[in-house]
N, C-alpha and C. Protein backbone atom coordinates (compact mmCIF):
# COMPACT_ATOMS: atom_id res chain seq x y z
N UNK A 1 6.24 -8.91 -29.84
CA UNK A 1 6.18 -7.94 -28.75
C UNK A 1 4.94 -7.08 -28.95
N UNK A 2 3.65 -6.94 -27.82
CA UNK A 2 2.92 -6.48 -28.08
C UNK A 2 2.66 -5.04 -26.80
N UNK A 3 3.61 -4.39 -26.71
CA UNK A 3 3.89 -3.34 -26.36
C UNK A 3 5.09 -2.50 -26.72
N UNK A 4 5.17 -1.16 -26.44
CA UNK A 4 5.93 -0.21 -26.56
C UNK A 4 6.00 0.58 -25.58
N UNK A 5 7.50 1.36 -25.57
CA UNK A 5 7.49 2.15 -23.64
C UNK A 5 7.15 3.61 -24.37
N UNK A 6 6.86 4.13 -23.22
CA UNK A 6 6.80 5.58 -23.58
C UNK A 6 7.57 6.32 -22.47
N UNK A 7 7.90 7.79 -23.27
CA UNK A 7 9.06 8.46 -22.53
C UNK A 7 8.45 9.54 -22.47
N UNK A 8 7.25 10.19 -22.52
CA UNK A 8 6.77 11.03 -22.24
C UNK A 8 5.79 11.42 -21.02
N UNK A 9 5.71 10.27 -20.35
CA UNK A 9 4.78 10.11 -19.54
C UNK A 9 5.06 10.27 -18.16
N UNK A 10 6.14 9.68 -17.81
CA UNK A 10 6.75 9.29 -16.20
C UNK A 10 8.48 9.72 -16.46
N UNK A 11 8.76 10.64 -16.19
CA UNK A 11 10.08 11.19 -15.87
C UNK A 11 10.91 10.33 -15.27
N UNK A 12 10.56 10.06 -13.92
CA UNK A 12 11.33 9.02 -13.08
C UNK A 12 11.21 7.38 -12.62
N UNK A 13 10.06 6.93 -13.60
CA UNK A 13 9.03 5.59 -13.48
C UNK A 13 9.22 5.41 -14.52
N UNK A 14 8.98 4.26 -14.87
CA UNK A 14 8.70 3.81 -16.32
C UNK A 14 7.46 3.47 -16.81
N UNK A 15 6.88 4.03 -17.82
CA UNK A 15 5.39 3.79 -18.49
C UNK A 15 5.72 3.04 -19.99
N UNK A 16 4.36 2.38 -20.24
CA UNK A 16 4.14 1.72 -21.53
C UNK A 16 2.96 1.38 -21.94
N UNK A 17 2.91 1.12 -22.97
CA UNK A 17 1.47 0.96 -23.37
C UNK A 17 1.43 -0.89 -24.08
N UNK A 18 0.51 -2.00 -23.45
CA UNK A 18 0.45 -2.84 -23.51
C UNK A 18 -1.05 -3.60 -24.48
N UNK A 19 -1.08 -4.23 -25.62
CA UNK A 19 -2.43 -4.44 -26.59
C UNK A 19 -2.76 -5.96 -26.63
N UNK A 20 -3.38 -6.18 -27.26
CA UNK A 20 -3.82 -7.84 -27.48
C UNK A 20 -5.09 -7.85 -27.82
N UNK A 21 -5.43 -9.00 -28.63
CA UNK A 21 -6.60 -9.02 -28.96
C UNK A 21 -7.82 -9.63 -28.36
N UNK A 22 -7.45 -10.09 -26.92
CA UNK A 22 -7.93 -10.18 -26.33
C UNK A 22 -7.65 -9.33 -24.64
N UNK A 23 -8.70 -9.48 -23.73
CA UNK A 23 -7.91 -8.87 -22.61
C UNK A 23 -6.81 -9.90 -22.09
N UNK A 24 -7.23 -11.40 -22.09
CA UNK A 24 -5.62 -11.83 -21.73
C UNK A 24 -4.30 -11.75 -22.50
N UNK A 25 -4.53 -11.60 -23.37
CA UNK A 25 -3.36 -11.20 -24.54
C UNK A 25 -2.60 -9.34 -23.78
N UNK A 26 -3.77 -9.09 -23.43
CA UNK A 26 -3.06 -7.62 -23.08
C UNK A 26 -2.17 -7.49 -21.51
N UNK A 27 -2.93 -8.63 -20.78
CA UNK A 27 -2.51 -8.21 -19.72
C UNK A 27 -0.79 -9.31 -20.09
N UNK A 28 -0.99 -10.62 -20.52
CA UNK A 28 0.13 -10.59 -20.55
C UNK A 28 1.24 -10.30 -21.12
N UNK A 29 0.81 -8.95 -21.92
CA UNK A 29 1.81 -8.40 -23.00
C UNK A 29 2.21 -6.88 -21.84
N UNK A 30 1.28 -6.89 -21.05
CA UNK A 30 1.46 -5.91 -19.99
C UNK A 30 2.72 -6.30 -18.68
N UNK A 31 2.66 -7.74 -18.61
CA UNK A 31 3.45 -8.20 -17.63
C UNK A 31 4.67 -8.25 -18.23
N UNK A 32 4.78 -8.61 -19.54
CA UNK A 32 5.96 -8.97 -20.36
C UNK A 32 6.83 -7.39 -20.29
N UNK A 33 6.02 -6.34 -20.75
CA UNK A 33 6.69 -4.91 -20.63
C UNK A 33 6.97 -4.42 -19.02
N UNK A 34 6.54 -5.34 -17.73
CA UNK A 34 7.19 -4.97 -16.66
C UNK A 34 8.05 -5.63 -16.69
N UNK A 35 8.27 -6.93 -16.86
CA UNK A 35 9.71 -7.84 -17.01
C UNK A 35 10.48 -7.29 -17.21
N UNK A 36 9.64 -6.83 -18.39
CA UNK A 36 11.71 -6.22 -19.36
C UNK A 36 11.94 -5.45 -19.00
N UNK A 37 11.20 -4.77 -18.26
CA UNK A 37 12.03 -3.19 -17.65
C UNK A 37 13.13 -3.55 -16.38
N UNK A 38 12.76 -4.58 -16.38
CA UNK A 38 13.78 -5.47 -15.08
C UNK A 38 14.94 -6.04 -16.01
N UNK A 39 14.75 -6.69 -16.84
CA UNK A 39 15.61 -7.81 -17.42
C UNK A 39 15.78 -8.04 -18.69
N UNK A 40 16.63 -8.00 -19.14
CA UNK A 40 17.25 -7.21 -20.75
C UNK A 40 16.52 -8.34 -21.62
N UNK A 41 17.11 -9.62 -20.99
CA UNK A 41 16.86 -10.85 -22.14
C UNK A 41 16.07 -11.64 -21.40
N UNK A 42 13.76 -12.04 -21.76
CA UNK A 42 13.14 -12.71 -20.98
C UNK A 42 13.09 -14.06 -21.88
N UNK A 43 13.98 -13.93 -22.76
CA UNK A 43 14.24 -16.12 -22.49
C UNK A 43 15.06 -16.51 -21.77
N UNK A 44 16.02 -15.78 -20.84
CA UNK A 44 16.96 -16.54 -20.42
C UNK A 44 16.48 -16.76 -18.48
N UNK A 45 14.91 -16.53 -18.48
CA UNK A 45 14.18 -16.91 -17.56
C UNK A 45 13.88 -18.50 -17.37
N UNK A 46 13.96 -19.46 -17.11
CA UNK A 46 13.61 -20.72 -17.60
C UNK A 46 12.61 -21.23 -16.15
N UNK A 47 12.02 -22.37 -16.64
CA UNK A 47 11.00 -22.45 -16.34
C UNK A 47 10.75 -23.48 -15.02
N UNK A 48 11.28 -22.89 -13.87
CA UNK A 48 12.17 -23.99 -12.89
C UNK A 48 11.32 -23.98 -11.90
N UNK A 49 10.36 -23.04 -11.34
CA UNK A 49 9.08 -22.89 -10.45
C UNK A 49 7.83 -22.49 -11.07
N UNK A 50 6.89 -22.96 -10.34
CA UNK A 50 5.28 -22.38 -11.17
C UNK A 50 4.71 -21.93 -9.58
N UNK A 51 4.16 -21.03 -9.82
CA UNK A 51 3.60 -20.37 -9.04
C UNK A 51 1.59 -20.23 -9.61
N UNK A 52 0.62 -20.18 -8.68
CA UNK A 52 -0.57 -19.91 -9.67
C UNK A 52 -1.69 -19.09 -8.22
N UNK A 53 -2.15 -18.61 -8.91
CA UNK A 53 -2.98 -17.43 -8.12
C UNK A 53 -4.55 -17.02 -8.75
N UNK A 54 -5.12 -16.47 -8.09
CA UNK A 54 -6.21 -15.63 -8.64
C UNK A 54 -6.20 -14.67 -8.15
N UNK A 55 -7.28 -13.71 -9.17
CA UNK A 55 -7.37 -11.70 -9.06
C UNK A 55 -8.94 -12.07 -9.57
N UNK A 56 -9.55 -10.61 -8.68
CA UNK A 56 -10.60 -10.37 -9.45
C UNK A 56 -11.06 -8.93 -8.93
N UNK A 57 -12.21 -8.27 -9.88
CA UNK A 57 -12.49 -6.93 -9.48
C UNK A 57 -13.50 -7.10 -10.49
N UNK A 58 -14.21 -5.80 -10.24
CA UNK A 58 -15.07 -5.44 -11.40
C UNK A 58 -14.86 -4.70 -12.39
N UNK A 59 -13.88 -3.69 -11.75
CA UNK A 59 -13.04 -2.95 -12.84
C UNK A 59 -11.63 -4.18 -14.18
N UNK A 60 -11.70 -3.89 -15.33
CA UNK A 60 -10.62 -4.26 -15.88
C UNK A 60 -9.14 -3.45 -15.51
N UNK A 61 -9.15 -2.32 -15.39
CA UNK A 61 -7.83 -1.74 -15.07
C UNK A 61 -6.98 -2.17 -13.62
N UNK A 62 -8.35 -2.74 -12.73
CA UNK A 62 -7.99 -2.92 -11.35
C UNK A 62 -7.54 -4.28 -11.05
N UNK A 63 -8.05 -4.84 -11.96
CA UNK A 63 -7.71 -6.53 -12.22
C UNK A 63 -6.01 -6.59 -12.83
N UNK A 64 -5.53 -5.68 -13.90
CA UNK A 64 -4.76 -5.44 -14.56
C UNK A 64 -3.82 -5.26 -13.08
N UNK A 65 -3.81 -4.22 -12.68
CA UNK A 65 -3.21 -3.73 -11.47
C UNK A 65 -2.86 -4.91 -10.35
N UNK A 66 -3.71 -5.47 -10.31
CA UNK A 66 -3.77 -6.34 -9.32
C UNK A 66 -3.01 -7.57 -9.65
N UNK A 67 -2.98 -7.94 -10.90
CA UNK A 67 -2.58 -9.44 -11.31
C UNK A 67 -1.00 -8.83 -11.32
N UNK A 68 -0.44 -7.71 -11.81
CA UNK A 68 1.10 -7.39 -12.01
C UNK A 68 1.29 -7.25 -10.69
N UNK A 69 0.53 -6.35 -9.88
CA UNK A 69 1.40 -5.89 -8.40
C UNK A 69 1.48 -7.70 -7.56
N UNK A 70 0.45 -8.68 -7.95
CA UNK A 70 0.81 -10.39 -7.59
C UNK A 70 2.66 -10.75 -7.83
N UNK A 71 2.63 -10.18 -9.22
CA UNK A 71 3.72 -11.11 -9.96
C UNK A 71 4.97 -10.28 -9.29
N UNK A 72 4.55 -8.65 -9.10
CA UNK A 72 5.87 -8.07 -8.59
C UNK A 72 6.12 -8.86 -7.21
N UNK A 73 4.98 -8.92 -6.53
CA UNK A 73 5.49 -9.80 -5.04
C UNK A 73 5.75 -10.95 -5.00
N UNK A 74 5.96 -11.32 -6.37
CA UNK A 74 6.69 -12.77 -6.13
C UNK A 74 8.35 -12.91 -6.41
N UNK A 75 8.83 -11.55 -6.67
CA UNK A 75 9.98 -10.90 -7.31
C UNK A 75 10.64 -10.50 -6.11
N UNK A 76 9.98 -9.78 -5.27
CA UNK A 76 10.24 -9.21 -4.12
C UNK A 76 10.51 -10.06 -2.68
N UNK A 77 9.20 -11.14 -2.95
CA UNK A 77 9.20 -11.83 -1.67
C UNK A 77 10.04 -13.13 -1.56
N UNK A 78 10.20 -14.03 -2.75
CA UNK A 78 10.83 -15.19 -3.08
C UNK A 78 11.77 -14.63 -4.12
N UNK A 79 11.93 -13.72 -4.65
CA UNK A 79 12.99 -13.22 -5.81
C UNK A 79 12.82 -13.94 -6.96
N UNK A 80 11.79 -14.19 -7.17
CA UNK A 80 11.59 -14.82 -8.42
C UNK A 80 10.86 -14.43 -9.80
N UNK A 81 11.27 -14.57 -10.89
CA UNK A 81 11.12 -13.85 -11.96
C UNK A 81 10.02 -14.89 -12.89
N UNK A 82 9.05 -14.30 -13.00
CA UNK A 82 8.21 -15.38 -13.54
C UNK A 82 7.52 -14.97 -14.98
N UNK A 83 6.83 -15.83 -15.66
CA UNK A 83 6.84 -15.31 -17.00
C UNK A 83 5.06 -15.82 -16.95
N UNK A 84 4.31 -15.45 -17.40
CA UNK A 84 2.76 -16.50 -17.71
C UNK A 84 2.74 -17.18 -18.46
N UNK A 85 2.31 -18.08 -17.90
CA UNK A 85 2.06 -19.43 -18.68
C UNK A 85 0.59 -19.36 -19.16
N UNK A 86 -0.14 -19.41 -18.26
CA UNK A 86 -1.43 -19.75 -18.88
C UNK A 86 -2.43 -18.65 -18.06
N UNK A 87 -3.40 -18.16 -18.49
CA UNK A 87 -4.45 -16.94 -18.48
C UNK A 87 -5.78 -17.61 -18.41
N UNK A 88 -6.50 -17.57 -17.55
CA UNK A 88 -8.13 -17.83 -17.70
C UNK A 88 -8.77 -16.52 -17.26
N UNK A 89 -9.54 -16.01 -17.84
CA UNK A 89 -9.97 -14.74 -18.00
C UNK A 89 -11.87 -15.26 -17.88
N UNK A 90 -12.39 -14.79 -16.84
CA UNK A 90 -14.29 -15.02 -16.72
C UNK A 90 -14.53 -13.68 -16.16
N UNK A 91 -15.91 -13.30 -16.99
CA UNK A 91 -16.47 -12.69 -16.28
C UNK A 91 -17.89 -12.59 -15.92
N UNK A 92 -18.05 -12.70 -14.70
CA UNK A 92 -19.95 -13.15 -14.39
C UNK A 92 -20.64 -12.15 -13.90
N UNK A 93 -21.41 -11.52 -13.66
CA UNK A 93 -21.95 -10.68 -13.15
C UNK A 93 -21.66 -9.25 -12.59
N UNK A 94 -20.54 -9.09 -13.52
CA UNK A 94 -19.70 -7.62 -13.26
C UNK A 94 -18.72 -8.01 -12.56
N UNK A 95 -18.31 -9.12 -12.61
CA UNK A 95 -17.19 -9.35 -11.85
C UNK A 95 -16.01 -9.96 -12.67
N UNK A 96 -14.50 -8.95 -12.98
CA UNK A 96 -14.16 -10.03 -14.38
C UNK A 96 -13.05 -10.57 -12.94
N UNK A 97 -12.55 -12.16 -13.25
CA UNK A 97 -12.11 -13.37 -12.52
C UNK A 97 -11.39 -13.71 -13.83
N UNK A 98 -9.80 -13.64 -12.82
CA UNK A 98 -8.35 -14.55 -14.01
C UNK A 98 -7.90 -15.74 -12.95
N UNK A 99 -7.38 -16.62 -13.58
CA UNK A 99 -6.66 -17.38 -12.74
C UNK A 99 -5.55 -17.72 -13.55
N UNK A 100 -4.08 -17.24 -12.85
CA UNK A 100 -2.71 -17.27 -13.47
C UNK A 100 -2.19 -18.32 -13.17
N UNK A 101 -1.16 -18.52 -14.18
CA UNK A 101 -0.44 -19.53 -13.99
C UNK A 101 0.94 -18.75 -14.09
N UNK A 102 2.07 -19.07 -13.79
CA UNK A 102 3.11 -18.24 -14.20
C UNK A 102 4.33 -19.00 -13.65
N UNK A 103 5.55 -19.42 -14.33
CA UNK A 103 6.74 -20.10 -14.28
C UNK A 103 8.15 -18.92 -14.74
N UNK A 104 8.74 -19.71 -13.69
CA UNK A 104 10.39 -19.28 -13.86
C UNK A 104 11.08 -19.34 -12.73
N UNK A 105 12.30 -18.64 -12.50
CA UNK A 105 12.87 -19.14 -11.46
C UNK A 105 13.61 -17.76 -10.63
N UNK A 106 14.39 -18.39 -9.72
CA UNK A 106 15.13 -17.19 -8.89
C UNK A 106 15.88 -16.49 -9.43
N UNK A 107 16.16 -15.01 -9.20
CA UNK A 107 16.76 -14.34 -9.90
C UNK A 107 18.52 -14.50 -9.97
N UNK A 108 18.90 -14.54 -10.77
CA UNK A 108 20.64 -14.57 -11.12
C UNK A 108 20.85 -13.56 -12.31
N UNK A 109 21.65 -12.77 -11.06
CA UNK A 109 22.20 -11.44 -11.80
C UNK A 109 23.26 -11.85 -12.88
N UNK A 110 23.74 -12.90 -13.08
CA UNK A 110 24.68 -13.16 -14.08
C UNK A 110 23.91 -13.70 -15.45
N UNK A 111 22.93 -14.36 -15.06
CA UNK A 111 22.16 -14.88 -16.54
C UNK A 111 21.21 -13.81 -17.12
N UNK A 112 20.46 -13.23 -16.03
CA UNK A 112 19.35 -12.78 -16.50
C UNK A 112 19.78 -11.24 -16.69
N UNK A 113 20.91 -10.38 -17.02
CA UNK A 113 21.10 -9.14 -17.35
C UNK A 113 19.75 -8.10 -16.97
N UNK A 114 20.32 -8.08 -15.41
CA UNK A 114 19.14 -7.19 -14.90
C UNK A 114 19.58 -5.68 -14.96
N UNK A 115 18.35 -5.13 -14.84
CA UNK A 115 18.42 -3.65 -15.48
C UNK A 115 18.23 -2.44 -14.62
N UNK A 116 17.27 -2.86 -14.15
CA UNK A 116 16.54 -2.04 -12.83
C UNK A 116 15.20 -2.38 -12.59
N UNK A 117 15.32 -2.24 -10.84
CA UNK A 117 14.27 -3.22 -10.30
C UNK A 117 12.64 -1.96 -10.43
N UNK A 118 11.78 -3.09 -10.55
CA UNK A 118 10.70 -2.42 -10.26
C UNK A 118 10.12 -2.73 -8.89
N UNK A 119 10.10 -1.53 -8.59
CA UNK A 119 9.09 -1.88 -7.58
C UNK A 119 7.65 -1.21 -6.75
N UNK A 120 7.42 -1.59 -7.89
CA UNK A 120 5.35 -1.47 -7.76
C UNK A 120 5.12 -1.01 -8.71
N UNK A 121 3.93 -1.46 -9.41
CA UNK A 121 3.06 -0.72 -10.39
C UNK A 121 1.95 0.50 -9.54
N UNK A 122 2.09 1.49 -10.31
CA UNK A 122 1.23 2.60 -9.80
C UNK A 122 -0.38 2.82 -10.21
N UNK A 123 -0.88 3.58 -9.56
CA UNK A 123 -2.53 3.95 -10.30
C UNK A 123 -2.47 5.25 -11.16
N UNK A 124 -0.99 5.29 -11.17
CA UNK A 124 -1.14 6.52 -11.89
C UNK A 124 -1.06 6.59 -13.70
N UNK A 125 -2.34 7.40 -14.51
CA UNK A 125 -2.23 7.31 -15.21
C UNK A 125 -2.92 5.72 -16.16
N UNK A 126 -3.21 4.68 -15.20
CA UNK A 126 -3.40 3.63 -15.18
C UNK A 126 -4.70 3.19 -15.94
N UNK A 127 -4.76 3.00 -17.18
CA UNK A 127 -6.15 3.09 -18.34
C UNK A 127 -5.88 2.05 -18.87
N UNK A 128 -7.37 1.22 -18.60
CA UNK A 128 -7.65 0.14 -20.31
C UNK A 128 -8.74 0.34 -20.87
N UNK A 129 -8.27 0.18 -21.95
CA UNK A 129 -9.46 0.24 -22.74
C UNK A 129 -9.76 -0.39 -24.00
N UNK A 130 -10.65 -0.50 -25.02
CA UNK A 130 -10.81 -1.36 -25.88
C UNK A 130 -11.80 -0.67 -27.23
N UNK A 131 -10.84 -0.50 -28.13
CA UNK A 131 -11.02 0.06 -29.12
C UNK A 131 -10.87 -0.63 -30.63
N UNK A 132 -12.04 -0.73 -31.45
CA UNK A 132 -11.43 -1.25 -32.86
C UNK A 132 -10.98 -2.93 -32.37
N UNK A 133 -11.71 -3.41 -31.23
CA UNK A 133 -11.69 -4.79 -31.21
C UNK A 133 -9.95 -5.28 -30.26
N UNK A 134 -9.55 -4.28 -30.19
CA UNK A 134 -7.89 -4.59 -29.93
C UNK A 134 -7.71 -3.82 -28.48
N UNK A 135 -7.45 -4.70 -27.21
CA UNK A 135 -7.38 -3.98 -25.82
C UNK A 135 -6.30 -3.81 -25.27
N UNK A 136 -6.23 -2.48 -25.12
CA UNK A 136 -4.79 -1.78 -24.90
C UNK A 136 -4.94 -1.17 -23.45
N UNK A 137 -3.66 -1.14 -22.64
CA UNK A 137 -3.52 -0.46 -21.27
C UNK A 137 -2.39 0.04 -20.82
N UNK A 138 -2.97 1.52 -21.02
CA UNK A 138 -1.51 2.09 -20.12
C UNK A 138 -1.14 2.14 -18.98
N UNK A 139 0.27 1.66 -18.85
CA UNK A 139 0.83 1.33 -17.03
C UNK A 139 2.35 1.70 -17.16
N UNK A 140 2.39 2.50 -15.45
CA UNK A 140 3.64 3.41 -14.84
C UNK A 140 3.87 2.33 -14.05
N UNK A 141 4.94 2.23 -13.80
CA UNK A 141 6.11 1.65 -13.19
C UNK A 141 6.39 2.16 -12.09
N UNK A 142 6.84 1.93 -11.14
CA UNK A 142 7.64 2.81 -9.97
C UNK A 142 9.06 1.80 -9.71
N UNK A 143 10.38 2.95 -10.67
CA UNK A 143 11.89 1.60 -10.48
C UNK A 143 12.26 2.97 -9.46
């Protein structure tokens, strides 16, 4: 687990702070800490649809933003709970470019011990950054 929540931050949202040693390592240790704020236990997600997309920006925090608020609308729109599979992370000319991969399936309130829904990641508070080689980003929740 390469995040931790924090309780000092968002009173009524949920915040956490997400690391990796790379930026795809972070963002999907970032997606993993919105999961769980949904869903107690993320193995009992299995791997029954793939879904795949691209994000891009010039900003890293906005890319970050952008690739979770994807995955929340796939939660929302098809109800489906998806996990990443695979991360391609480029960046060319100030422009950083991911292309996701991400599997799992429809939500069932009986397997997947849901918790409370999220719905949307915010700009609030919303920082990455990269320090000592290791890239970390803090992100609020809106359940």
């Amino acid at each position: 687990m390469s995040y931790r929540y924090l309780e000092d931050i968002a009173i009524a949202d949920a915040a956490f702070e997400a690391w990796g040693q790379t930026p795809e390592e972070m963002i999907v240790s970032a997606w993993d800490a919105t999961l769980h704020v949904m869903v107690g236990n993320l193995d009992a997600i299995a791997d029954r649809e793939l879904r795949s997309f691209r994000a891009a920006d010039t900003e890293m925090d906005m890319l970050l933003y952008k690739v979770l608020q994807e995955l929340v609308f796939y939660k929302d729109a098809e109800r489906l709970l998806l996990r990443i599979r695979t991360f391609h992370l480029e960046q060319f000319e100030g422009v950083w470019s991911a292309e996701v991969e991400a599997a799992g399936e429809t939500i069932d309130p009986v397997r997947h011990h849901l918790i409370v829904d999220v719905k949307a990641v915010t700009l609030h508070r919303l920082r990455v950054r990269q320090v000592a080689g290791v890239w970390s980003a803090t992100v609020v929740v809106d359940v």
